[in-house]
PDB file of N, CA and C in Angstrom:
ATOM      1  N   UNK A   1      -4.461  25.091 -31.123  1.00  0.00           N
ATOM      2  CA  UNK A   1      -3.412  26.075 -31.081  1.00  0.00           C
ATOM      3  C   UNK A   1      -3.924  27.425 -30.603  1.00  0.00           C
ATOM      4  N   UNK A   2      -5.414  27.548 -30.163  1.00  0.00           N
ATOM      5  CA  UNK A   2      -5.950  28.728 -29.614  1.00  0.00           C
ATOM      6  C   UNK A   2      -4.809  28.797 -28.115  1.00  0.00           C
ATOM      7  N   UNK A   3      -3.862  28.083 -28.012  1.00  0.00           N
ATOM      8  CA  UNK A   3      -3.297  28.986 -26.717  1.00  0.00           C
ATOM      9  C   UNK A   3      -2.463  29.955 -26.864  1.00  0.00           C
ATOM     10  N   UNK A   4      -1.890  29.947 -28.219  1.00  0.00           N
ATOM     11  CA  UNK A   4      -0.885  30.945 -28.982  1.00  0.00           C
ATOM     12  C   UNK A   4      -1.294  32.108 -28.904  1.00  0.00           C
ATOM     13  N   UNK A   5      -2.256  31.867 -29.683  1.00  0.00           N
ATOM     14  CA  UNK A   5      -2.937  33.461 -29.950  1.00  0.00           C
ATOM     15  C   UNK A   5      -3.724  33.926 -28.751  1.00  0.00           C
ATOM     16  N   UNK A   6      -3.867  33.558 -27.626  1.00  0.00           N
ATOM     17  CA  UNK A   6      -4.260  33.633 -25.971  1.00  0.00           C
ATOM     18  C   UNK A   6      -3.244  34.096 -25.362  1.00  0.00           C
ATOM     19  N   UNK A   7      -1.988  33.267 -25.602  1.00  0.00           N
ATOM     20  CA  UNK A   7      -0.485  33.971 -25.124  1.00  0.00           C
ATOM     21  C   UNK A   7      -0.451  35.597 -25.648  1.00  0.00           C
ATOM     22  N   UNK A   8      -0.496  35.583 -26.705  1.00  0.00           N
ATOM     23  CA  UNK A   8       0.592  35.993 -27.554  1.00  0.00           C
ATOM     24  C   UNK A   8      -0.573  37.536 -27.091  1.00  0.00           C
ATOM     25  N   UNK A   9      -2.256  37.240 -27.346  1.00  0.00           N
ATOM     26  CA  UNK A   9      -2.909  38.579 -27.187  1.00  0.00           C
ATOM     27  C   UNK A   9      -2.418  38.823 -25.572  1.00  0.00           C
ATOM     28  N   UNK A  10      -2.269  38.042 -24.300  1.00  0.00           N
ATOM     29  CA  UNK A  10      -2.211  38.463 -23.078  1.00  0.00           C
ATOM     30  C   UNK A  10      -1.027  39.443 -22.901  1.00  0.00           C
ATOM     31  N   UNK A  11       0.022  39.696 -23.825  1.00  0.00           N
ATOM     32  CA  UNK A  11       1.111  39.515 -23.779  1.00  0.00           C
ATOM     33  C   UNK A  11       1.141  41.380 -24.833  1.00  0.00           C
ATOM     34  N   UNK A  12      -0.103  40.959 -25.174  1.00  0.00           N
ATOM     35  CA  UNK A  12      -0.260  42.541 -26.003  1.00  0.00           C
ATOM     36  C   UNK A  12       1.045  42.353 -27.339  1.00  0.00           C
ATOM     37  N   UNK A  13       1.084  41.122 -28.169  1.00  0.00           N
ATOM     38  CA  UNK A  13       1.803  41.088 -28.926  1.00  0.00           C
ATOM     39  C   UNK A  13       1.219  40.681 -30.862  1.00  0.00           C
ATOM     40  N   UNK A  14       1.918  41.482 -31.544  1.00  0.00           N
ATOM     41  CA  UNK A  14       1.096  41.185 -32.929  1.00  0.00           C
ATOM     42  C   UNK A  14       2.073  39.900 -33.443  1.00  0.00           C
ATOM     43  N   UNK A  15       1.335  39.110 -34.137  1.00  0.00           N
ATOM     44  CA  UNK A  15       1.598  38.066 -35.008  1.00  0.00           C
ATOM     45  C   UNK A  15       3.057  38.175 -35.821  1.00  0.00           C
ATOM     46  N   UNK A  16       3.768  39.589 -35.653  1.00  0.00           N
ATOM     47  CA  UNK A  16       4.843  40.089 -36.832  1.00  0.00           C
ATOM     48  C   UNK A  16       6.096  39.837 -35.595  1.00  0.00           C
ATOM     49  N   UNK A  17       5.448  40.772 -34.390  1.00  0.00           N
ATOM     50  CA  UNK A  17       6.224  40.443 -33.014  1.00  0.00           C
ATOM     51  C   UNK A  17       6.729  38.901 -32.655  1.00  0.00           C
ATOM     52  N   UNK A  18       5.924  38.093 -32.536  1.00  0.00           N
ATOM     53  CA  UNK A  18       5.962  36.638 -31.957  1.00  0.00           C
ATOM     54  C   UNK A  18       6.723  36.258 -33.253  1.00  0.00           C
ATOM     55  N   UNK A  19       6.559  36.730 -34.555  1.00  0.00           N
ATOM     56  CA  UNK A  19       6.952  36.173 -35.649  1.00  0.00           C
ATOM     57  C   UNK A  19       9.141  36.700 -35.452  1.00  0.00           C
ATOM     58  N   UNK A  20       9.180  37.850 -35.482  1.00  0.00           N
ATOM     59  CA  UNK A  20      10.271  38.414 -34.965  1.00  0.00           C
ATOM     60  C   UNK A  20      10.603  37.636 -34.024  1.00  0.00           C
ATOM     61  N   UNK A  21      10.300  37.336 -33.000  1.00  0.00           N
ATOM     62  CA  UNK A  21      10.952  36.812 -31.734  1.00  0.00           C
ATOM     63  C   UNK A  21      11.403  35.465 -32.185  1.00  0.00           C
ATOM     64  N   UNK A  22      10.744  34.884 -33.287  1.00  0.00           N
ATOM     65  CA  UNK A  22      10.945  32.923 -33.007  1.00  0.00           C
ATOM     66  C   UNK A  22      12.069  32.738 -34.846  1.00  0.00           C
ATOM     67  N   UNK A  23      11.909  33.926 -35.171  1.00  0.00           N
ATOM     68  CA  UNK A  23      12.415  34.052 -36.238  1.00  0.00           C
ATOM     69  C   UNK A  23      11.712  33.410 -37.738  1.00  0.00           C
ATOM     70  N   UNK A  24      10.528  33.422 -37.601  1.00  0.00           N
ATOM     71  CA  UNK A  24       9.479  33.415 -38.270  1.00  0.00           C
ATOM     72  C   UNK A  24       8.295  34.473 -38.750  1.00  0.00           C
ATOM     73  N   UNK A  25       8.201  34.147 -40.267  1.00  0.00           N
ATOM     74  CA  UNK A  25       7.151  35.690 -40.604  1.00  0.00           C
ATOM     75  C   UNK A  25       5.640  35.069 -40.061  1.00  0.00           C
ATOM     76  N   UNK A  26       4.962  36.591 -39.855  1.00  0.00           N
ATOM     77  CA  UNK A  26       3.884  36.333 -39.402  1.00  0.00           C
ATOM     78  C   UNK A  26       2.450  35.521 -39.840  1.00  0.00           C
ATOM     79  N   UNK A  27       2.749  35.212 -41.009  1.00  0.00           N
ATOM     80  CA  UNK A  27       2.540  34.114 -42.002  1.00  0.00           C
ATOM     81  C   UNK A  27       2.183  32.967 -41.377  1.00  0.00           C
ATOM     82  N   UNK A  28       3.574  32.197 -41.018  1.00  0.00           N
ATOM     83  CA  UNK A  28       4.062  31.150 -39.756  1.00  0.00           C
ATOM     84  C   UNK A  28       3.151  31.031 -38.485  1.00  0.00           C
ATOM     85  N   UNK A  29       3.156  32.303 -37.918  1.00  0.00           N
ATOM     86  CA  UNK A  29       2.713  32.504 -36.571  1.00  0.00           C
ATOM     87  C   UNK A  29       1.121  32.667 -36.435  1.00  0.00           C
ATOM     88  N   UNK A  30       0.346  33.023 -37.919  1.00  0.00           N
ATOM     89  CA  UNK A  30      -1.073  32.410 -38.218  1.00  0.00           C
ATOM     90  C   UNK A  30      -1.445  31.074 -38.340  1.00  0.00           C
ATOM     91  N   UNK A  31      -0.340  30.554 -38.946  1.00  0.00           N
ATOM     92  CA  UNK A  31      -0.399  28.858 -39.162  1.00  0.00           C
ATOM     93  C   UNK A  31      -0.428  28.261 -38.263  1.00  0.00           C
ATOM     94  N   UNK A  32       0.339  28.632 -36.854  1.00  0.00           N
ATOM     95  CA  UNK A  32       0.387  27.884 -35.863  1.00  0.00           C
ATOM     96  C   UNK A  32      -0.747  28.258 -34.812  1.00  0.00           C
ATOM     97  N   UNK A  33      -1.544  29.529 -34.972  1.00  0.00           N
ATOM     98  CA  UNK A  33      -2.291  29.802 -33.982  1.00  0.00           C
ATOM     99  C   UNK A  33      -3.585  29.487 -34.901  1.00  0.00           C
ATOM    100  N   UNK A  34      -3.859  29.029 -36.082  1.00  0.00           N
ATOM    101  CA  UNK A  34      -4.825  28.055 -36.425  1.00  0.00           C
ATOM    102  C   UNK A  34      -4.864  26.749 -36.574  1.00  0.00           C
ATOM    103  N   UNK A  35      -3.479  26.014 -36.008  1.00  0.00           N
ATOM    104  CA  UNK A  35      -3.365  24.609 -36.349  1.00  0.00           C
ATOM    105  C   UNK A  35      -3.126  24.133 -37.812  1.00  0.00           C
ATOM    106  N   UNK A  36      -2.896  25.388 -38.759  1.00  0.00           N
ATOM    107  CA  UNK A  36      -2.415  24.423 -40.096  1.00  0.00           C
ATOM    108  C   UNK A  36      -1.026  24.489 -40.339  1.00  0.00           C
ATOM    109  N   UNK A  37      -0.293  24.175 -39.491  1.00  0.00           N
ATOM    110  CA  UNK A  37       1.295  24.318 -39.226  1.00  0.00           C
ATOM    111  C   UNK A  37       1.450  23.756 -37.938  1.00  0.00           C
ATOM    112  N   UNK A  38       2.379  22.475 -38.100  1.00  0.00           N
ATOM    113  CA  UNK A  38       3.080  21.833 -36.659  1.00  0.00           C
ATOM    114  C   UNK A  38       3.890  22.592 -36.052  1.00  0.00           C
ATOM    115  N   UNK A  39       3.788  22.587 -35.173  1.00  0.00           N
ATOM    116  CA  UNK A  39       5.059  22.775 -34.359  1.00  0.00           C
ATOM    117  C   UNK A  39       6.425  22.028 -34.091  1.00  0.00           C
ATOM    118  N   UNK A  40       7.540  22.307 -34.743  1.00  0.00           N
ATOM    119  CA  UNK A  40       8.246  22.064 -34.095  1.00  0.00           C
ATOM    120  C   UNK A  40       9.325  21.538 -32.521  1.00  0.00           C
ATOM    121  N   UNK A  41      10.379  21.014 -32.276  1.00  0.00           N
ATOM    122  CA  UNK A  41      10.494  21.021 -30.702  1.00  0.00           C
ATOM    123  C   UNK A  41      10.871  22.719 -30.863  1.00  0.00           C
ATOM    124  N   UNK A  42      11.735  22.980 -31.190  1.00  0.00           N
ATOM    125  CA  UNK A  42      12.582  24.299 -31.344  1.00  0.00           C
ATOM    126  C   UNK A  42      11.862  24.988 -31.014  1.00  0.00           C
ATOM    127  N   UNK A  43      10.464  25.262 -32.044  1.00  0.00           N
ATOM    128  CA  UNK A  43       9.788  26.475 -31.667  1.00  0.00           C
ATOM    129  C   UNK A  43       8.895  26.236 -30.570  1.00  0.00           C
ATOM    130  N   UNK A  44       8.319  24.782 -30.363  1.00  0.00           N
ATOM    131  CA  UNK A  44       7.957  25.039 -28.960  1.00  0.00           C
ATOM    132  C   UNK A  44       8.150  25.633 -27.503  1.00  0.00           C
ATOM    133  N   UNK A  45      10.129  24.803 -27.704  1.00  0.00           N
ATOM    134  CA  UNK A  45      10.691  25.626 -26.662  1.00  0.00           C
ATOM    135  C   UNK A  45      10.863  27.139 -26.476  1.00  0.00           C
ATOM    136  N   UNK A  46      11.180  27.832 -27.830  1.00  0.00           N
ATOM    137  CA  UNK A  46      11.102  29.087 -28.150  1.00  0.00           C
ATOM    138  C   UNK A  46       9.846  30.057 -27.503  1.00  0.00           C
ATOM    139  N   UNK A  47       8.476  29.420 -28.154  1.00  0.00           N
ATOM    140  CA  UNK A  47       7.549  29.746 -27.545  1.00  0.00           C
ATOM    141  C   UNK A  47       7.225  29.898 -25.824  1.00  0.00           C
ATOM    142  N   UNK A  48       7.365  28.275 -25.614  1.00  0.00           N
ATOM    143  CA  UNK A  48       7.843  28.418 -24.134  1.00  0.00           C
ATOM    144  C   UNK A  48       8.268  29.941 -23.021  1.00  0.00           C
ATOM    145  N   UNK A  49       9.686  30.139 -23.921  1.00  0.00           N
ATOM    146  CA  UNK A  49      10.622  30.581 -23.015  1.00  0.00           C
ATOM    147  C   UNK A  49       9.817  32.159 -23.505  1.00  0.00           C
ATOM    148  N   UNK A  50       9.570  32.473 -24.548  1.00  0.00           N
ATOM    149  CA  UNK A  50       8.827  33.293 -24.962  1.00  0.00           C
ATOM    150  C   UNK A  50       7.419  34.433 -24.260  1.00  0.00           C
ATOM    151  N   UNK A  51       6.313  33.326 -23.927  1.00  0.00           N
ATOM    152  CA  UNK A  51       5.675  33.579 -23.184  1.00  0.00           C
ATOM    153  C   UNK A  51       5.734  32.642 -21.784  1.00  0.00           C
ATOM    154  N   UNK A  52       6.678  32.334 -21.522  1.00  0.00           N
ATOM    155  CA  UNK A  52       6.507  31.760 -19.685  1.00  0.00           C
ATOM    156  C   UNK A  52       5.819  30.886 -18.806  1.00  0.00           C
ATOM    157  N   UNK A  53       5.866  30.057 -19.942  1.00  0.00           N
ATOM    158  CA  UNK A  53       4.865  28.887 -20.067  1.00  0.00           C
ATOM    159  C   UNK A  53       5.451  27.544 -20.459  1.00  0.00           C
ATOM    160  N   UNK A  54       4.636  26.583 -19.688  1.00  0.00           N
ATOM    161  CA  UNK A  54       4.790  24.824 -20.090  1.00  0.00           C
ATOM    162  C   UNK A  54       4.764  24.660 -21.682  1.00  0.00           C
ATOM    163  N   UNK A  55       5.485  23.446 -21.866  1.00  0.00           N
ATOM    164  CA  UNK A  55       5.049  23.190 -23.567  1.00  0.00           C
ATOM    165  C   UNK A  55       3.625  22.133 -23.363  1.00  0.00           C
ATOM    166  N   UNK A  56       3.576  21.558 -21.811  1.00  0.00           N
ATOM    167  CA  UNK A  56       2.050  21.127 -21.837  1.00  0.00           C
ATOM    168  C   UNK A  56       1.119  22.068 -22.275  1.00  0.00           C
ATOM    169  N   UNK A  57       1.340  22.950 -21.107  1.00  0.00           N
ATOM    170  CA  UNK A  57      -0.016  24.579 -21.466  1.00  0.00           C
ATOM    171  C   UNK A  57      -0.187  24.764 -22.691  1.00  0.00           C
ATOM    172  N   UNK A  58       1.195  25.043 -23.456  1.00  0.00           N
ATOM    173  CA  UNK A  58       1.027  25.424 -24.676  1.00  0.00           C
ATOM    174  C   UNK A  58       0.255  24.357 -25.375  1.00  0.00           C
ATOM    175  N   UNK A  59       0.728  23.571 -25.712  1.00  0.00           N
ATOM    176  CA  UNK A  59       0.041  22.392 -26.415  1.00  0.00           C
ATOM    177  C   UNK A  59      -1.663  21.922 -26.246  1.00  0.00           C
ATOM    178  N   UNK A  60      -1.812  22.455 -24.893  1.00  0.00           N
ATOM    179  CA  UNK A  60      -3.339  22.114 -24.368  1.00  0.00           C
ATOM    180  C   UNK A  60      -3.386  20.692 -23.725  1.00  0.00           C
ATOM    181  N   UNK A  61      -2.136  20.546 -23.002  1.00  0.00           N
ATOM    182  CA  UNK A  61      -2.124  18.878 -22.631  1.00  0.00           C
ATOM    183  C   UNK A  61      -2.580  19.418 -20.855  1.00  0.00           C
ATOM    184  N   UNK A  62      -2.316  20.664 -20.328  1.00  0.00           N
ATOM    185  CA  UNK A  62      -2.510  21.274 -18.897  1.00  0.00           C
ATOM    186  C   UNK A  62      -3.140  22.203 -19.058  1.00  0.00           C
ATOM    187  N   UNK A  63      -4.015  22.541 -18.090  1.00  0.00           N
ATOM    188  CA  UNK A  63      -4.165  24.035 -17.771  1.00  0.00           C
ATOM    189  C   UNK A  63      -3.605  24.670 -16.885  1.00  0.00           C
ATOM    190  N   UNK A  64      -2.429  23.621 -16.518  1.00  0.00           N
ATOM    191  CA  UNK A  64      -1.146  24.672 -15.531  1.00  0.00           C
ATOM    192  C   UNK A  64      -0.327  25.490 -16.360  1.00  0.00           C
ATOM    193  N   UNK A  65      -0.252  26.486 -16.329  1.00  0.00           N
ATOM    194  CA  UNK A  65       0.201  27.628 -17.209  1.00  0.00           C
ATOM    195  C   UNK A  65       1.951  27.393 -16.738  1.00  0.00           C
ATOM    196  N   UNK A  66       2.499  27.863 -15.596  1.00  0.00           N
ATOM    197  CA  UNK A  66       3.642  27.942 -15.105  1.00  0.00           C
ATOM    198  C   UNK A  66       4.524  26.645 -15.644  1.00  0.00           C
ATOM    199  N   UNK A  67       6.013  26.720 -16.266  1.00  0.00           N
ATOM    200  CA  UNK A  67       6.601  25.638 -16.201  1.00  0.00           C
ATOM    201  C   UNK A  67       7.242  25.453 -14.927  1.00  0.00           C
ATOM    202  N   UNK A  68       7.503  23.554 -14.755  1.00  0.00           N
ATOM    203  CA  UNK A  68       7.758  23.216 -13.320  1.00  0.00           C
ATOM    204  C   UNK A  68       9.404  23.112 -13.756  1.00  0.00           C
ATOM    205  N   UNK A  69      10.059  23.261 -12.754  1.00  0.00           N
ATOM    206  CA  UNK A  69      11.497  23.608 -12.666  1.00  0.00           C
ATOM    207  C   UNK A  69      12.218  22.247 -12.136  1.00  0.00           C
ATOM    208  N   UNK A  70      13.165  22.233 -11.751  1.00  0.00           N
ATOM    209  CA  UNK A  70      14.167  21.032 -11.202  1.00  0.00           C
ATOM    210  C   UNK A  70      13.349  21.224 -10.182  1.00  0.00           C
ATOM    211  N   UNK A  71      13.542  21.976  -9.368  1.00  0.00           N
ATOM    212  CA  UNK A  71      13.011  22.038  -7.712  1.00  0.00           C
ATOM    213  C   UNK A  71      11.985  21.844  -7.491  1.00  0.00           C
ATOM    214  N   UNK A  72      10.972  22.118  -8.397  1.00  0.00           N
ATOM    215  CA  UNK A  72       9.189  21.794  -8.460  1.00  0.00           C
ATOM    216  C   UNK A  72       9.203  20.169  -8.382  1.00  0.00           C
ATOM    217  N   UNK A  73       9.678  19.452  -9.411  1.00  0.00           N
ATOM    218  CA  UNK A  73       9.888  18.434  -9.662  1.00  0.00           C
ATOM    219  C   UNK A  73      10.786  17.346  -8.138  1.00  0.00           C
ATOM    220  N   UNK A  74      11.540  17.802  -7.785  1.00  0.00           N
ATOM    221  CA  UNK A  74      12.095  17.498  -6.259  1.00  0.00           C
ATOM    222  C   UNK A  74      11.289  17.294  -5.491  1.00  0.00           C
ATOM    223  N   UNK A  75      10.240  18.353  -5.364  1.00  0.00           N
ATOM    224  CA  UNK A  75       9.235  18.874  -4.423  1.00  0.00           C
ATOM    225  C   UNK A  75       7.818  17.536  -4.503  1.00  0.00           C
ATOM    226  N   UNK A  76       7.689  17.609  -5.605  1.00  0.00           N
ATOM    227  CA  UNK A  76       6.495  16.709  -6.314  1.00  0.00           C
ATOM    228  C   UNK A  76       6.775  15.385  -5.795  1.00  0.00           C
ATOM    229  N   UNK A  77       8.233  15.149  -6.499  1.00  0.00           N
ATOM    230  CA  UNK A  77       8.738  13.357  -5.871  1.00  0.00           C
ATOM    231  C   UNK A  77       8.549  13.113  -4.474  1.00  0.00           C
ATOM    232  N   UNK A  78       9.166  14.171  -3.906  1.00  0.00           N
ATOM    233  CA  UNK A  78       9.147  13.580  -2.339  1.00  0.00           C
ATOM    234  C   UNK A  78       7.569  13.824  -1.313  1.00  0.00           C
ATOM    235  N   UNK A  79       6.702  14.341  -2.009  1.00  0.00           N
ATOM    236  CA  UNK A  79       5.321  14.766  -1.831  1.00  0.00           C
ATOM    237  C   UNK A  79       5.134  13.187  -2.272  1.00  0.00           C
ATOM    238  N   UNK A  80       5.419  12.492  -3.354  1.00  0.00           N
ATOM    239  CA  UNK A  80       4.253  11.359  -3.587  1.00  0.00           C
ATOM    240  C   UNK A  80       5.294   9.948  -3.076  1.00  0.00           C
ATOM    241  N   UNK A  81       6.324  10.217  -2.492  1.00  0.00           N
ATOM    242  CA  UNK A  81       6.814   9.298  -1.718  1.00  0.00           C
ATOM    243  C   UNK A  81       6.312   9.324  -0.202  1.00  0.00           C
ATOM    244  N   UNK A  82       6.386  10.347   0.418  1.00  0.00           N
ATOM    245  CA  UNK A  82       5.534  10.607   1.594  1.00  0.00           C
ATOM    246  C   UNK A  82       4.182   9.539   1.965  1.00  0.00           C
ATOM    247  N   UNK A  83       3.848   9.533   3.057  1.00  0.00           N
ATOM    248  CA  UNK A  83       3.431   8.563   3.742  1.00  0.00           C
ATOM    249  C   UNK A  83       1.592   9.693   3.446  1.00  0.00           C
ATOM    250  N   UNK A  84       0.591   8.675   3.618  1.00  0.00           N
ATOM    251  CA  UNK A  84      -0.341   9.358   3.618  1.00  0.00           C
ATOM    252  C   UNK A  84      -0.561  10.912   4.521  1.00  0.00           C
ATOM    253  N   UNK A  85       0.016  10.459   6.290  1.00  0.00           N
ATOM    254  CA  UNK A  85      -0.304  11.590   6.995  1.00  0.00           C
ATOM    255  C   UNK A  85       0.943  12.674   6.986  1.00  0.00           C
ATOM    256  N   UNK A  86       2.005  12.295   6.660  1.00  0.00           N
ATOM    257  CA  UNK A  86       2.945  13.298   5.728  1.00  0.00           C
ATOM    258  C   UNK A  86       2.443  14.603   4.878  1.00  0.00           C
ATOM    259  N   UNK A  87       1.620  13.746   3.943  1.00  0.00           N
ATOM    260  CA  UNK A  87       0.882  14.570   2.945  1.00  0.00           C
ATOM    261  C   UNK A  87      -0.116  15.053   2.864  1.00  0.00           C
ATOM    262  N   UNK A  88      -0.905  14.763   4.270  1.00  0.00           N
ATOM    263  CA  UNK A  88      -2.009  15.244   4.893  1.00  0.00           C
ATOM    264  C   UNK A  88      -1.324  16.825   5.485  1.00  0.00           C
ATOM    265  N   UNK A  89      -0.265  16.315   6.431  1.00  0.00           N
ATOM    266  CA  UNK A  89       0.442  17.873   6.763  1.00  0.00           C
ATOM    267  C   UNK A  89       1.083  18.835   6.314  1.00  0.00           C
ATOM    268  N   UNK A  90       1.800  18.378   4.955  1.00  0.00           N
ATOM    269  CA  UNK A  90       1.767  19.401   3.921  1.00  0.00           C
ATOM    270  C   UNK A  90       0.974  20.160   3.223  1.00  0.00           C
ATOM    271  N   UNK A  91       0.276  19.630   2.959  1.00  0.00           N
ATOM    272  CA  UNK A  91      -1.232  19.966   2.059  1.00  0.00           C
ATOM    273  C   UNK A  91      -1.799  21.130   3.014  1.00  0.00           C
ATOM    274  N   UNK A  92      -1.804  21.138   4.461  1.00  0.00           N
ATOM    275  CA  UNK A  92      -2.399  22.068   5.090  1.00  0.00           C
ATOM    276  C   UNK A  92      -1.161  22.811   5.530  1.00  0.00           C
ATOM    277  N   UNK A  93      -0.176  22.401   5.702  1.00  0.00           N
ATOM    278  CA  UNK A  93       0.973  23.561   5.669  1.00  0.00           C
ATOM    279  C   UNK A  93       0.826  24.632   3.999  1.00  0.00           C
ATOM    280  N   UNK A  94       0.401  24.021   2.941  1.00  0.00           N
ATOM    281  CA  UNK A  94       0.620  24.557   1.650  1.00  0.00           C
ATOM    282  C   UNK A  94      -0.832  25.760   1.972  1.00  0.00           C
ATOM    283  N   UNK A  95      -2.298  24.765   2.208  1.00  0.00           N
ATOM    284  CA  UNK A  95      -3.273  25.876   2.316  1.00  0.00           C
ATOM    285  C   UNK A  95      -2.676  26.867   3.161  1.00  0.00           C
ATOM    286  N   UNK A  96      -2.351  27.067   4.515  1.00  0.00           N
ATOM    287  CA  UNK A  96      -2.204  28.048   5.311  1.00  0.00           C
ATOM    288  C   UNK A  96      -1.156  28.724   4.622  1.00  0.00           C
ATOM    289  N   UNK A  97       0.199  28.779   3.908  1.00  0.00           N
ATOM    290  CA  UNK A  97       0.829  29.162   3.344  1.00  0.00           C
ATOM    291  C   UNK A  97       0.162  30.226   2.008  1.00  0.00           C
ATOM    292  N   UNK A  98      -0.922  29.706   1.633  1.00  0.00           N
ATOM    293  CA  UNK A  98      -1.536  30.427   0.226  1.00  0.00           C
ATOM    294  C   UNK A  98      -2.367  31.352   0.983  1.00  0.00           C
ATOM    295  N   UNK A  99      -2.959  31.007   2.218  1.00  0.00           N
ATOM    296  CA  UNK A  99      -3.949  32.499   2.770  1.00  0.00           C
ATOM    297  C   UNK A  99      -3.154  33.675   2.909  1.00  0.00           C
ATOM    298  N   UNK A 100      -1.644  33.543   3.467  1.00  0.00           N
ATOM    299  CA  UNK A 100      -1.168  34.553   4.005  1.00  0.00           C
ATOM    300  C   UNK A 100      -0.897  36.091   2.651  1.00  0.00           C
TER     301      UNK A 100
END
């Protein structure tokens, strides 16, 4: 649960704050950023939407921070339906796209 308290310090926020926001005392919001308190779905999503983040990231299942959207997800499918040299020319359409 060290990603909480990683969020929550990037974010320049105290334990009473995050506790305020999810509607939990800061009590709660120690429990969960030491692992002796589950998480909930609720407050995951909460958290989530909270700091701007995956409930993978959060959880520690990614180190992709960003959540993926409908359209990310669109994007992804038709990337791994694509033909090998398809995805050869995206991939370098995507690098040249990230230099600019």
């Amino acid at each position: 649960m060290n990603r909480i308290r990683q969020l929550r310090r990037q974010k320049n926020m105290t334990q009473q704050e995050v506790g305020q926001a999810l509607g939990v005392g800061n009590t709660a919001v120690s429990m969960y950023e030491n692992g002796r308190r589950s998480l909930d779905d609720k407050t995951i999503r909460n958290l989530c939407a909270l700091f701007g983040c995956s409930a993978d990231y959060l959880l520690g299942l990614s180190d992709y921070r960003l959540p993926v959207t409908d359209q990310d997800a669109r994007h992804l499918e038709a990337y791994h339906a694509a033909d090998k040299e398809d995805r050869k020319t995206i991939d370098k359409m995507l690098r040249e796209a990230c230099r600019k």
